[in-house]
PDB file of N, CA and C in Angstrom:
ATOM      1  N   UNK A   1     215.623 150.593  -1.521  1.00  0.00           N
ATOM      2  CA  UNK A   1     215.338 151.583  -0.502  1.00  0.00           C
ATOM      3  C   UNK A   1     215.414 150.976   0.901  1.00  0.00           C
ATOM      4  N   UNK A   2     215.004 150.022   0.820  1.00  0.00           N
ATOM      5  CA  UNK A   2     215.533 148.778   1.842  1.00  0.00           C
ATOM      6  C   UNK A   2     216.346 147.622   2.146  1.00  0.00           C
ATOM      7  N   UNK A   3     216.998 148.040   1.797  1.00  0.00           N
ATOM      8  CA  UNK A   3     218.366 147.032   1.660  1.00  0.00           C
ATOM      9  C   UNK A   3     218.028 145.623   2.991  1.00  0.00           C
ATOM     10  N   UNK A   4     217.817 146.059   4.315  1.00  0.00           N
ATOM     11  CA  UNK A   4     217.679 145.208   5.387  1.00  0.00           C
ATOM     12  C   UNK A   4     216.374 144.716   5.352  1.00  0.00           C
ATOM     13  N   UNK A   5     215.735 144.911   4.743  1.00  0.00           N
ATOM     14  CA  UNK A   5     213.902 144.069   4.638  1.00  0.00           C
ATOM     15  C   UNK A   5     213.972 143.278   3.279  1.00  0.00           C
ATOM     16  N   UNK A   6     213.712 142.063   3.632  1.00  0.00           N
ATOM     17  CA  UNK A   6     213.748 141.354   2.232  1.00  0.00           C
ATOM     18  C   UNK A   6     211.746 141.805   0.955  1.00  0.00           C
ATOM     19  N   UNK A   7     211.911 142.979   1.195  1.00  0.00           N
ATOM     20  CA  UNK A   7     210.521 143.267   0.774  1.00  0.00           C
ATOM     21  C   UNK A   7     210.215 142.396  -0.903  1.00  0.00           C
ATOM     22  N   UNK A   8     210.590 141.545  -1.293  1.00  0.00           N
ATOM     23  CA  UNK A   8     210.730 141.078  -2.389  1.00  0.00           C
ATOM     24  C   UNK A   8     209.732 139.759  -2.129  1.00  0.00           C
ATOM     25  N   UNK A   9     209.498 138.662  -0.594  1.00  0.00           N
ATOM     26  CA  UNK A   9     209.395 138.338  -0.307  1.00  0.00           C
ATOM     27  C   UNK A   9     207.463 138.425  -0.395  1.00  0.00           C
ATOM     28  N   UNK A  10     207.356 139.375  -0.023  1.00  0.00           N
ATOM     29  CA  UNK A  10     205.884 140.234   0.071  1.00  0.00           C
ATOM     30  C   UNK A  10     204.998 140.596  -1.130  1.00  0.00           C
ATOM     31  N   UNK A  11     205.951 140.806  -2.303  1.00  0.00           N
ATOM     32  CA  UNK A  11     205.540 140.905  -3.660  1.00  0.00           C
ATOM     33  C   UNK A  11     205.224 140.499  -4.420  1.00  0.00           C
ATOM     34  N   UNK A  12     204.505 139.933  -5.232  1.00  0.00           N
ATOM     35  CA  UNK A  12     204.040 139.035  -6.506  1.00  0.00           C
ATOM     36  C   UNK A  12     204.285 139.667  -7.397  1.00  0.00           C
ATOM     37  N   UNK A  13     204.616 140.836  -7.619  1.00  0.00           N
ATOM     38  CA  UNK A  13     205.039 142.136  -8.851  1.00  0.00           C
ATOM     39  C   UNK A  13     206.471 141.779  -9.364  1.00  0.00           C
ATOM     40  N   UNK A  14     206.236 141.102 -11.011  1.00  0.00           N
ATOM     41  CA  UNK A  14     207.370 141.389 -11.536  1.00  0.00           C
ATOM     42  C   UNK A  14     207.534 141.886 -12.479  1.00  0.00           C
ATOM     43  N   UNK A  15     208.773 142.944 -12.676  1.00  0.00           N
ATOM     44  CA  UNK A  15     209.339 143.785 -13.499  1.00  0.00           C
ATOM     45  C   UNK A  15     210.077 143.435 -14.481  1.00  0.00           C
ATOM     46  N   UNK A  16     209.780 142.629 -15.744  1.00  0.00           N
ATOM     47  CA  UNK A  16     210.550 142.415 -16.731  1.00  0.00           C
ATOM     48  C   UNK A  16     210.857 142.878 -17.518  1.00  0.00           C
ATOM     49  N   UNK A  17     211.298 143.940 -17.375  1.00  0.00           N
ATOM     50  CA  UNK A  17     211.336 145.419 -18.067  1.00  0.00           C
ATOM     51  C   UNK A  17     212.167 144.495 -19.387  1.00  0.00           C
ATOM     52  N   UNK A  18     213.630 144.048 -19.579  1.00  0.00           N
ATOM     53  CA  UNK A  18     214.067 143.781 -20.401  1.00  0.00           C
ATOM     54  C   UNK A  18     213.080 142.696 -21.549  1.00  0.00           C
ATOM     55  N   UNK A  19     212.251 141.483 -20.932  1.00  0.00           N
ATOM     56  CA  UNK A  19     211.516 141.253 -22.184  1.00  0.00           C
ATOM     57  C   UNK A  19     210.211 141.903 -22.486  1.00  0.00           C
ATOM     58  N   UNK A  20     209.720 142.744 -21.998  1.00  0.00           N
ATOM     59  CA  UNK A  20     208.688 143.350 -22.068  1.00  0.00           C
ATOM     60  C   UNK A  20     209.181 144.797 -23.311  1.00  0.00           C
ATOM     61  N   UNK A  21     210.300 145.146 -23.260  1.00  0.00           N
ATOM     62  CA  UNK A  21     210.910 146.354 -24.000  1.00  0.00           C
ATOM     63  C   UNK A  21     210.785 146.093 -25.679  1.00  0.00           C
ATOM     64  N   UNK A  22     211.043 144.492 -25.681  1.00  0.00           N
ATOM     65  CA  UNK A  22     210.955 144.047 -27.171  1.00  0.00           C
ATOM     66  C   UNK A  22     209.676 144.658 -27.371  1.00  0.00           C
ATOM     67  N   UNK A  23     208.576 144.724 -27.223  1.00  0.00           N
ATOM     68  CA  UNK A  23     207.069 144.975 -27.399  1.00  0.00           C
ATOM     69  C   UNK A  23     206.830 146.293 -27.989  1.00  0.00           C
ATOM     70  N   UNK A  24     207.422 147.079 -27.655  1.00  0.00           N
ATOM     71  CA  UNK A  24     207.518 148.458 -27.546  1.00  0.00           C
ATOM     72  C   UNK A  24     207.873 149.205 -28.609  1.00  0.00           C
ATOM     73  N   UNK A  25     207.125 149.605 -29.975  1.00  0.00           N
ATOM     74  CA  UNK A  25     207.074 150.006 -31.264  1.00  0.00           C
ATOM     75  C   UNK A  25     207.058 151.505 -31.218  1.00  0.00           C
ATOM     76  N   UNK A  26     207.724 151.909 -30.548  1.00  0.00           N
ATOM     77  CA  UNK A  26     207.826 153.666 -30.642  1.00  0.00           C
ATOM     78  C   UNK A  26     209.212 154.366 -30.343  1.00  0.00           C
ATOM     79  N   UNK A  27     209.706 155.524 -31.126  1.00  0.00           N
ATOM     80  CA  UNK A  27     210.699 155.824 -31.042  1.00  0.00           C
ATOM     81  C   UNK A  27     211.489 155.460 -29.070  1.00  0.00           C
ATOM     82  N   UNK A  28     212.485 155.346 -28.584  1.00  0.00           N
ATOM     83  CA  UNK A  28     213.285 155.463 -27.348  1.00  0.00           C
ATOM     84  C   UNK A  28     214.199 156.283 -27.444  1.00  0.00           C
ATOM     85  N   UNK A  29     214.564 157.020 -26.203  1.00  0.00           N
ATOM     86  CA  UNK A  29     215.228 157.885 -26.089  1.00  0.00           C
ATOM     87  C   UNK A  29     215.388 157.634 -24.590  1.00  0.00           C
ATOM     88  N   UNK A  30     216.743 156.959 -24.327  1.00  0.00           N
ATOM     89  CA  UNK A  30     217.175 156.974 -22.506  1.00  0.00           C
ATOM     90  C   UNK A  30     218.438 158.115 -22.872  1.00  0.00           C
ATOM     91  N   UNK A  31     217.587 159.116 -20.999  1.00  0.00           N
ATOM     92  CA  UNK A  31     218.746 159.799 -20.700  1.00  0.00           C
ATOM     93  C   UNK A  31     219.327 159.181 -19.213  1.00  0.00           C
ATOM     94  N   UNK A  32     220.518 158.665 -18.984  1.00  0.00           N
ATOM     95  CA  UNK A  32     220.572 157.504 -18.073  1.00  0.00           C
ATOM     96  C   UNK A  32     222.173 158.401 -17.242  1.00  0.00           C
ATOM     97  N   UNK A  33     222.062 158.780 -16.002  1.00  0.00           N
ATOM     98  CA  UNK A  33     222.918 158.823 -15.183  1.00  0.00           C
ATOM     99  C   UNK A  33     224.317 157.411 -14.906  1.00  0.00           C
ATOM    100  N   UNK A  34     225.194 157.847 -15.545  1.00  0.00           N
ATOM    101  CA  UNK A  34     226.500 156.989 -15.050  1.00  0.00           C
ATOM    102  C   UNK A  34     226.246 156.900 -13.418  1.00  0.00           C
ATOM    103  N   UNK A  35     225.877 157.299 -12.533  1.00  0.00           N
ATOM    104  CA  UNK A  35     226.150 157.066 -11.163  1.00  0.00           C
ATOM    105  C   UNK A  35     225.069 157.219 -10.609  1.00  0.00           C
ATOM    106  N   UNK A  36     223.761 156.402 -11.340  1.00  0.00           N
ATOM    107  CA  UNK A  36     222.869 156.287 -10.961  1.00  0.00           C
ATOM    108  C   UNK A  36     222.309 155.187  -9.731  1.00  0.00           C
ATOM    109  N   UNK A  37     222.365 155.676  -8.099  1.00  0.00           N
ATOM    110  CA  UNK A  37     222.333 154.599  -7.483  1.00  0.00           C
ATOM    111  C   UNK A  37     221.312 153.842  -7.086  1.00  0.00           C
ATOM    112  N   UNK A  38     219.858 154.179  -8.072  1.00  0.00           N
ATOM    113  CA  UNK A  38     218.907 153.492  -7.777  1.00  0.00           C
ATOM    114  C   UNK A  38     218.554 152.442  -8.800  1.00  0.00           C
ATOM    115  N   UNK A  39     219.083 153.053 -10.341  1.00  0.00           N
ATOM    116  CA  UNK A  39     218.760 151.864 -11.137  1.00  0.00           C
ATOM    117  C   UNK A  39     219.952 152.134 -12.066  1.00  0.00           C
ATOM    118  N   UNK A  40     220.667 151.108 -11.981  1.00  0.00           N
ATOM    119  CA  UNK A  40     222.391 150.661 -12.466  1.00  0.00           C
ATOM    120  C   UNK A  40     222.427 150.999 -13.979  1.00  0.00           C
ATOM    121  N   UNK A  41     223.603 151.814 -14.548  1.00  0.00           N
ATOM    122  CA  UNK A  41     223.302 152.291 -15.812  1.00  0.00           C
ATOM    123  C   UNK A  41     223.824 150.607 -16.644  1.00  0.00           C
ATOM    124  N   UNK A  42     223.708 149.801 -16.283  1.00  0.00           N
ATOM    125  CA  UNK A  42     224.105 148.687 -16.444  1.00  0.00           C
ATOM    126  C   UNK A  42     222.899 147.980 -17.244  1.00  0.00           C
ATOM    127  N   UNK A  43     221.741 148.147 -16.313  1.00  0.00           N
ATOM    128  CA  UNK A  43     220.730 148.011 -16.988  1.00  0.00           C
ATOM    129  C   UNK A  43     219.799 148.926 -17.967  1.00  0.00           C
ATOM    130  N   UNK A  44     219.773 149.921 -17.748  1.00  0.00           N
ATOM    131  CA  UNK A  44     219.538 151.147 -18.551  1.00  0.00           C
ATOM    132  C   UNK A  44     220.270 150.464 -20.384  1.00  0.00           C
ATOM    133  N   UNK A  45     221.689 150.536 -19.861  1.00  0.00           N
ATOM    134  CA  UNK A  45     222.398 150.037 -21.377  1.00  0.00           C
ATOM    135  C   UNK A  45     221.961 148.673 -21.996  1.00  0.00           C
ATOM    136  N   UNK A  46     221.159 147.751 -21.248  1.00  0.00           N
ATOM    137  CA  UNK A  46     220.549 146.508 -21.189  1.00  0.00           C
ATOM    138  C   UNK A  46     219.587 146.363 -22.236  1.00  0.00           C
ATOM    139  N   UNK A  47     219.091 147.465 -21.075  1.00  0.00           N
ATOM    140  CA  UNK A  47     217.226 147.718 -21.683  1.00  0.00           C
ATOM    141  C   UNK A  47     217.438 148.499 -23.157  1.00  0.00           C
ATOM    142  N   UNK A  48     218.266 149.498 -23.032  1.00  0.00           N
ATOM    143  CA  UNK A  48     218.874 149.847 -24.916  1.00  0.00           C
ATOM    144  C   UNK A  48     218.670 149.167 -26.249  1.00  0.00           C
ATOM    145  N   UNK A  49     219.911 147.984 -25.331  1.00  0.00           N
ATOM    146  CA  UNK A  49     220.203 146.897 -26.548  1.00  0.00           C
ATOM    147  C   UNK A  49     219.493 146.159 -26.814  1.00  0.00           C
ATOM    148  N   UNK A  50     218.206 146.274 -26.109  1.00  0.00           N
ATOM    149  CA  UNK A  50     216.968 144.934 -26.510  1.00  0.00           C
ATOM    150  C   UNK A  50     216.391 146.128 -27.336  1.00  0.00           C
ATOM    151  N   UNK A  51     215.944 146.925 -27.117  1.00  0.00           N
ATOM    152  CA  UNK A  51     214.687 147.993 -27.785  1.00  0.00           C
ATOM    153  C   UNK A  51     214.601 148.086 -29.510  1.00  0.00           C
ATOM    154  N   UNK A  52     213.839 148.358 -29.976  1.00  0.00           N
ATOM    155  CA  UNK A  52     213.779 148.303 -31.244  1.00  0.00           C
ATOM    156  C   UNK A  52     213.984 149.512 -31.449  1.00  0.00           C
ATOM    157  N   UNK A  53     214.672 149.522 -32.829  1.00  0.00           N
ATOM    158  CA  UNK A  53     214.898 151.496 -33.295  1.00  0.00           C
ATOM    159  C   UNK A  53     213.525 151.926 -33.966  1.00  0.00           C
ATOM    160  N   UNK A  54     213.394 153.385 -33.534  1.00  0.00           N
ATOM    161  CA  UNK A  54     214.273 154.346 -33.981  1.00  0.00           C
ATOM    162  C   UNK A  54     215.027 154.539 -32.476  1.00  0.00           C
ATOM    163  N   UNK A  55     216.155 154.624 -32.310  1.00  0.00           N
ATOM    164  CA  UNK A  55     216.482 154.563 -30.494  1.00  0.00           C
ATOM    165  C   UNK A  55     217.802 155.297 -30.754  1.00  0.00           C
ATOM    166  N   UNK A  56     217.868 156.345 -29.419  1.00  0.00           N
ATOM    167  CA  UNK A  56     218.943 157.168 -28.840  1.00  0.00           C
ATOM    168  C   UNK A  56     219.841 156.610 -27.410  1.00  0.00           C
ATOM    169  N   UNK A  57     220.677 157.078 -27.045  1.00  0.00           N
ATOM    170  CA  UNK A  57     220.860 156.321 -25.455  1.00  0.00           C
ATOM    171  C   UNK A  57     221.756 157.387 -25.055  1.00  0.00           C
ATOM    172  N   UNK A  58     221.501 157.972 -24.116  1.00  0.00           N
ATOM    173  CA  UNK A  58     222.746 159.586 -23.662  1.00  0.00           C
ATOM    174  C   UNK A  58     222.707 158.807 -22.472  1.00  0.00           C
ATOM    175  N   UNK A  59     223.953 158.852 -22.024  1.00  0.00           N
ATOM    176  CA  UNK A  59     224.967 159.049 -20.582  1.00  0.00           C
ATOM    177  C   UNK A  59     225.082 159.943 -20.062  1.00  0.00           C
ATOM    178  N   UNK A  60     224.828 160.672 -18.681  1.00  0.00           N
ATOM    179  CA  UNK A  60     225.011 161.815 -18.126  1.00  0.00           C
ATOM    180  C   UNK A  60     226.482 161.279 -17.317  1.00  0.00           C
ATOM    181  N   UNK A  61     227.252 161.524 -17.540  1.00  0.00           N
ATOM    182  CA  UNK A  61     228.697 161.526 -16.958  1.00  0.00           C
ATOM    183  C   UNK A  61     228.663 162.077 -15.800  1.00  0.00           C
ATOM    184  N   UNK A  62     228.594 161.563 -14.433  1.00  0.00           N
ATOM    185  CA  UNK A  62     228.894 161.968 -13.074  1.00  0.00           C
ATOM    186  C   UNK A  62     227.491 161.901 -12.536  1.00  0.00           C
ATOM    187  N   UNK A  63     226.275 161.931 -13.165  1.00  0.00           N
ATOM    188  CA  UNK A  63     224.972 162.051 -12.791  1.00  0.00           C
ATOM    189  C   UNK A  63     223.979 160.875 -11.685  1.00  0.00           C
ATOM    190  N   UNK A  64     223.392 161.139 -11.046  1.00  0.00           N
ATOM    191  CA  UNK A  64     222.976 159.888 -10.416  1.00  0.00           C
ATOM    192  C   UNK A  64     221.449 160.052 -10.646  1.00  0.00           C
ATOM    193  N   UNK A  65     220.878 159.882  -9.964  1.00  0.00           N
ATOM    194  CA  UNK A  65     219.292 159.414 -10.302  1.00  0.00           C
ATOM    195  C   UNK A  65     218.338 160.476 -10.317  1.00  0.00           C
ATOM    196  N   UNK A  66     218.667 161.753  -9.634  1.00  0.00           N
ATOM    197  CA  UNK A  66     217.737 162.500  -9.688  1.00  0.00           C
ATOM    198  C   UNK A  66     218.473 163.992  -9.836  1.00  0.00           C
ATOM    199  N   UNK A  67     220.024 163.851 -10.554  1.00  0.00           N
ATOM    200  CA  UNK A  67     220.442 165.035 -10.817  1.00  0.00           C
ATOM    201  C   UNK A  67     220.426 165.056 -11.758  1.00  0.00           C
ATOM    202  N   UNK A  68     220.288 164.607 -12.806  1.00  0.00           N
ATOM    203  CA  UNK A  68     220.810 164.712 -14.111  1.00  0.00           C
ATOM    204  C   UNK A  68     221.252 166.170 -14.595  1.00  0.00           C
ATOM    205  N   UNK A  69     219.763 166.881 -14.508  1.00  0.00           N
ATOM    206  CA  UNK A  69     220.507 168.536 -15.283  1.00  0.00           C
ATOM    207  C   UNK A  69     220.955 169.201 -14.663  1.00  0.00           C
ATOM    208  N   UNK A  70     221.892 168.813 -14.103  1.00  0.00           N
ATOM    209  CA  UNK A  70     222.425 169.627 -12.775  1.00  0.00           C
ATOM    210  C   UNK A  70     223.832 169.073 -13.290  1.00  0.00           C
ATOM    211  N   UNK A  71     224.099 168.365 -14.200  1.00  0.00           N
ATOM    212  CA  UNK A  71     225.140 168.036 -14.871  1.00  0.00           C
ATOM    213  C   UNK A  71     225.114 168.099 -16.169  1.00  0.00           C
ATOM    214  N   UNK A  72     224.488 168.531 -17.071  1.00  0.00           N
ATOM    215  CA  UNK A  72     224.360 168.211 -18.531  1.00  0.00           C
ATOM    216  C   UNK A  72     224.742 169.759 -19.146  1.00  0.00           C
ATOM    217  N   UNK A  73     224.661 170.866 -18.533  1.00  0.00           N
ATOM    218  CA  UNK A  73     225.199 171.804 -19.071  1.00  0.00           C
ATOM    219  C   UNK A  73     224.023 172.190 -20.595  1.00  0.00           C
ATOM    220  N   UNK A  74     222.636 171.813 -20.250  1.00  0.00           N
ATOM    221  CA  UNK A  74     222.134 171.926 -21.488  1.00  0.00           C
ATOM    222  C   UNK A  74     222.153 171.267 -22.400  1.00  0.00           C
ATOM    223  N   UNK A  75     222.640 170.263 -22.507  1.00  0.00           N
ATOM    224  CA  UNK A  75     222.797 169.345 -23.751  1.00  0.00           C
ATOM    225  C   UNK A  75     221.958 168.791 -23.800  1.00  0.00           C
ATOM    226  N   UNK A  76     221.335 168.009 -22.474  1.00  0.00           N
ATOM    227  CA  UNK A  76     219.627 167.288 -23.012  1.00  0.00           C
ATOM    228  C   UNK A  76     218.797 167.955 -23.470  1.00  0.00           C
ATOM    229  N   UNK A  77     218.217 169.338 -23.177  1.00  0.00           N
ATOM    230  CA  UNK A  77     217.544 169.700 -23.869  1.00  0.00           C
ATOM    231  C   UNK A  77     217.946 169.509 -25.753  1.00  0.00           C
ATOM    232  N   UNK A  78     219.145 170.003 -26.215  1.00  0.00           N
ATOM    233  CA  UNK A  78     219.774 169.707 -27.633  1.00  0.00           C
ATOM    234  C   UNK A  78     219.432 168.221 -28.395  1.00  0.00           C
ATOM    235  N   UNK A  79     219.837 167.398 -27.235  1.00  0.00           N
ATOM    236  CA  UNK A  79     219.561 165.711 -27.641  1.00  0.00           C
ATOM    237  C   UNK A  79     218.233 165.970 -27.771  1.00  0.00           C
ATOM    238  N   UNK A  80     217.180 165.870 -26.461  1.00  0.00           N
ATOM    239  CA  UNK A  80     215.919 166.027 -26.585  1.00  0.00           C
ATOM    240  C   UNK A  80     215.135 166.146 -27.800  1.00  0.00           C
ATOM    241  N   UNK A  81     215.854 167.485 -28.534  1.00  0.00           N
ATOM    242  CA  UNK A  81     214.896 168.328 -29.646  1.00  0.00           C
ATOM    243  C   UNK A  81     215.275 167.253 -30.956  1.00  0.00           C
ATOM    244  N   UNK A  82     217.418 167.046 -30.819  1.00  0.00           N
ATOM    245  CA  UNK A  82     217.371 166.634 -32.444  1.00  0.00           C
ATOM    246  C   UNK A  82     216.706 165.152 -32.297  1.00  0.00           C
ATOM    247  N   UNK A  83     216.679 164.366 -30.911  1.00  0.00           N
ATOM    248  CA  UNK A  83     215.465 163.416 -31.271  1.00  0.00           C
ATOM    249  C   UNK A  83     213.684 163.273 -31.644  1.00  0.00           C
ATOM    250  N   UNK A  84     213.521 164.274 -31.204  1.00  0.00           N
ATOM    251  CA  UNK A  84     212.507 164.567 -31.759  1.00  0.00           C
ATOM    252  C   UNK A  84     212.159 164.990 -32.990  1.00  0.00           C
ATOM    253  N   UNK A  85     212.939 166.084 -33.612  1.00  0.00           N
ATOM    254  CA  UNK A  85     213.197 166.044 -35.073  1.00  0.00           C
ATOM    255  C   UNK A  85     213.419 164.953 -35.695  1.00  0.00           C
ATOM    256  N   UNK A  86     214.250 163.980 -35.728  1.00  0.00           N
ATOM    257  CA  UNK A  86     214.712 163.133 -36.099  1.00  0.00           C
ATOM    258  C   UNK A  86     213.308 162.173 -36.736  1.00  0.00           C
ATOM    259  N   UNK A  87     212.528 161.619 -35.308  1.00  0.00           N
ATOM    260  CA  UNK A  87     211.586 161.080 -35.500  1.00  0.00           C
ATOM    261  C   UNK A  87     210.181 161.410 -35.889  1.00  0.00           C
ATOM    262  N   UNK A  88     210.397 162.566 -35.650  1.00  0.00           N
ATOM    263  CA  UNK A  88     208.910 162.935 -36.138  1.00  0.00           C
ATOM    264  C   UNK A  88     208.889 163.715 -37.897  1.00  0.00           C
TER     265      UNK A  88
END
């Protein structure tokens, strides 16, 4: 959000989302924007491949960070449900 402030500098907070994900014993389900410009579907697909199953991973094709259903045409809700069926 600040690209020109090294605010990283100021922080003692770290986010190890990727080894911290191993931990995590409950179904996953990422719905992850391809053109997401706040958090890179790069890592999204990251954080995936570490997670333990039962696990889903949807791509919103053209989507960025805070549009998603504004592109999905309804289909997350569909994913949504058959993951939930699935797992429960």
């Amino acid at each position: 959000m600040f690209p020109y402030i090294p605010i990283y500098l100021f922080s003692n907070t770290k986010f190890d989302s990727v080894k911290k994900i191993k931990n995590v014993n409950i179904p996953i389900l990422g719905i992850h924007g391809t053109r997401d410009e706040i958090v890179p579907i790069s890592l999204a697909e990251k954080l995936f491949n570490e997670a333990n199953a039962p696990k889903k991973f949807m791509p919103v094709y053209g989507a960025g960070h805070n549009d998603i259903y504004e592109w999905d045409n309804g289909v997350i809700f569909q994913v949504i449900a058959g993951f939930l069926k699935g797992v429960l």
